[in-house]
C-alpha atoms as a PDB file:
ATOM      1  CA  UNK A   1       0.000   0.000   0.000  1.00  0.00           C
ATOM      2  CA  UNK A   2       1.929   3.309  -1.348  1.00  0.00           C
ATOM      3  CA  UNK A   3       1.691   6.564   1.402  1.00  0.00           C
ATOM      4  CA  UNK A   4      -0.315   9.302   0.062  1.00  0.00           C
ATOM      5  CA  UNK A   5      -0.442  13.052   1.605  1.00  0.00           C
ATOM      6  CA  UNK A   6      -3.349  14.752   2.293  1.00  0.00           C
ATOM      7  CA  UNK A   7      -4.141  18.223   3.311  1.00  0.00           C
ATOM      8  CA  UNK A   8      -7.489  19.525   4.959  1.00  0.00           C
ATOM      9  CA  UNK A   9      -9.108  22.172   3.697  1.00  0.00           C
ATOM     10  CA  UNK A  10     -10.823  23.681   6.260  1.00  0.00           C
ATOM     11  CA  UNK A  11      -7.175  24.169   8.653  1.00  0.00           C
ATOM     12  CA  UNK A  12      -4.721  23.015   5.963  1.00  0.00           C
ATOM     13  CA  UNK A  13      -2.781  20.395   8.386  1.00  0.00           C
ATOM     14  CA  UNK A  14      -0.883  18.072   6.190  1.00  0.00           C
ATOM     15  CA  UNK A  15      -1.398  14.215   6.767  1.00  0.00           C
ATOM     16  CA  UNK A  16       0.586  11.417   5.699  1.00  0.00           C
ATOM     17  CA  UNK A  17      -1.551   8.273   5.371  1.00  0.00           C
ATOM     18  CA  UNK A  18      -0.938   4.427   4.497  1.00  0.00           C
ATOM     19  CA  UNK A  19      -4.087   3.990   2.182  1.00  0.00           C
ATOM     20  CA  UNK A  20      -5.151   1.815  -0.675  1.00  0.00           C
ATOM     21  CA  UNK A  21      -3.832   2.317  -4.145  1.00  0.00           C
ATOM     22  CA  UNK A  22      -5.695   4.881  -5.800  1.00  0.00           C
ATOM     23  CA  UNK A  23      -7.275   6.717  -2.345  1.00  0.00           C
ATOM     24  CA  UNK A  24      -8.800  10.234  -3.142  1.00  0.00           C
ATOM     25  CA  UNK A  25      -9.109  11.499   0.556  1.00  0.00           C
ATOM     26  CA  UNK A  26     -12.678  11.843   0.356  1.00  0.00           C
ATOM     27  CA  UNK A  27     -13.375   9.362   3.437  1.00  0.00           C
ATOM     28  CA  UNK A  28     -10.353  10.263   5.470  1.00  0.00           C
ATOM     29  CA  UNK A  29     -10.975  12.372   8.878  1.00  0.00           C
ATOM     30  CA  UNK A  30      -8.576  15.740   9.807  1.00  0.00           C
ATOM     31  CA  UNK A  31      -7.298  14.706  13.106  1.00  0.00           C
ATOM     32  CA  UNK A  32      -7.111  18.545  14.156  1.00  0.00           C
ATOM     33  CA  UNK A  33     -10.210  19.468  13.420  1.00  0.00           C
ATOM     34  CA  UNK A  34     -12.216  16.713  12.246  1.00  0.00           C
ATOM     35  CA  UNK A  35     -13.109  17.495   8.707  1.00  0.00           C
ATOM     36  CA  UNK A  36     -14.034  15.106   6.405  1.00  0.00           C
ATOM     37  CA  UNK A  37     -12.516  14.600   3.084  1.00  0.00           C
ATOM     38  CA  UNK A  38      -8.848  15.695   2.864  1.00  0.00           C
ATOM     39  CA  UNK A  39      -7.414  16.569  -0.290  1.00  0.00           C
ATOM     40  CA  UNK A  40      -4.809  14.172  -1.676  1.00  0.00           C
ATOM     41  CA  UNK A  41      -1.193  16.452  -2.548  1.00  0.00           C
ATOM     42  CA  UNK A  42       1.061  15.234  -5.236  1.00  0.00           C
ATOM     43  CA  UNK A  43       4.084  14.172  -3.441  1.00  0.00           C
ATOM     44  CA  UNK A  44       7.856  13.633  -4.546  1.00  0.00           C
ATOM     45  CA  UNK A  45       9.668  10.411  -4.154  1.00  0.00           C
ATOM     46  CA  UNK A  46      12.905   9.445  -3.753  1.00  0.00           C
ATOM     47  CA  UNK A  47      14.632   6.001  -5.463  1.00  0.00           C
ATOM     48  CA  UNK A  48      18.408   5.288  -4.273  1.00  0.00           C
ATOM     49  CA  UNK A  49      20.910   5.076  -6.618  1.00  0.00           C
ATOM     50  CA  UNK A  50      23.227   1.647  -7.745  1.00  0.00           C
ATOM     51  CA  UNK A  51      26.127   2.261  -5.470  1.00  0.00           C
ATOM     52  CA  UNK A  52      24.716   4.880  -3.625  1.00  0.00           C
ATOM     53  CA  UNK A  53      24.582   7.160  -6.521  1.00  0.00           C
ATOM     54  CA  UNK A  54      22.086  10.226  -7.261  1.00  0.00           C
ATOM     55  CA  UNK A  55      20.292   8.749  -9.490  1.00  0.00           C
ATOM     56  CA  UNK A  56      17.833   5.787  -9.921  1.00  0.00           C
ATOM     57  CA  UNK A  57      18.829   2.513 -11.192  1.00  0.00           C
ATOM     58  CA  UNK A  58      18.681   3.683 -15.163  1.00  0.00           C
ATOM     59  CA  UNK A  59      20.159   6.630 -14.867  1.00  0.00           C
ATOM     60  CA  UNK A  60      23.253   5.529 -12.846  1.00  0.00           C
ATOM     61  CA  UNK A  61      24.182   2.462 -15.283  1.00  0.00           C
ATOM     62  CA  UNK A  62      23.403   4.963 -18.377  1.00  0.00           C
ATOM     63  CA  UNK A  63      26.019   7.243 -16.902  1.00  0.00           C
ATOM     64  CA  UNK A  64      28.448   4.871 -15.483  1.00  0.00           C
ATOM     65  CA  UNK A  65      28.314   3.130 -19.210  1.00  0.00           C
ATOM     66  CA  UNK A  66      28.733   6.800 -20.453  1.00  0.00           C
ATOM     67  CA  UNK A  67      31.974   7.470 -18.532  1.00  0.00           C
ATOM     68  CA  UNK A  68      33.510   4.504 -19.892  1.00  0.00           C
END
């Protein structure tokens, strides 16, 4: 189950949630002021690097084949 955040509308706290694939908010409660339906925020991710690199998996053989 991928971790969505959510923000409330009525006292804009920002929630992060464990929720279902594909969760819209709608039937998630604010826990500051009890609102229902939080609004789902399009969040960054990060993906580790081969090696510890920058970049994700792809990129860092692309490069590391690049710099050969």
């Amino acid at each position: 189950m991928p971790i969505y955040e959510f923000e409330c509308p009525k006292c804009s706290l920002n929630v992060t949630k464990l929720c279902r694939l594909g969760t819209d908010g709608s039937q998630i409660e604010c826990p500051r002021c009890l609102e229902m339906g939080l609004e789902r925020k399009l969040s960054r991710f990060a993906s580790p690097g081969i090696g510890g690199g920058d970049a994700c998996g792809t990129c860092s053989r692309l490069l590391a084949a690049a710099a050969t």
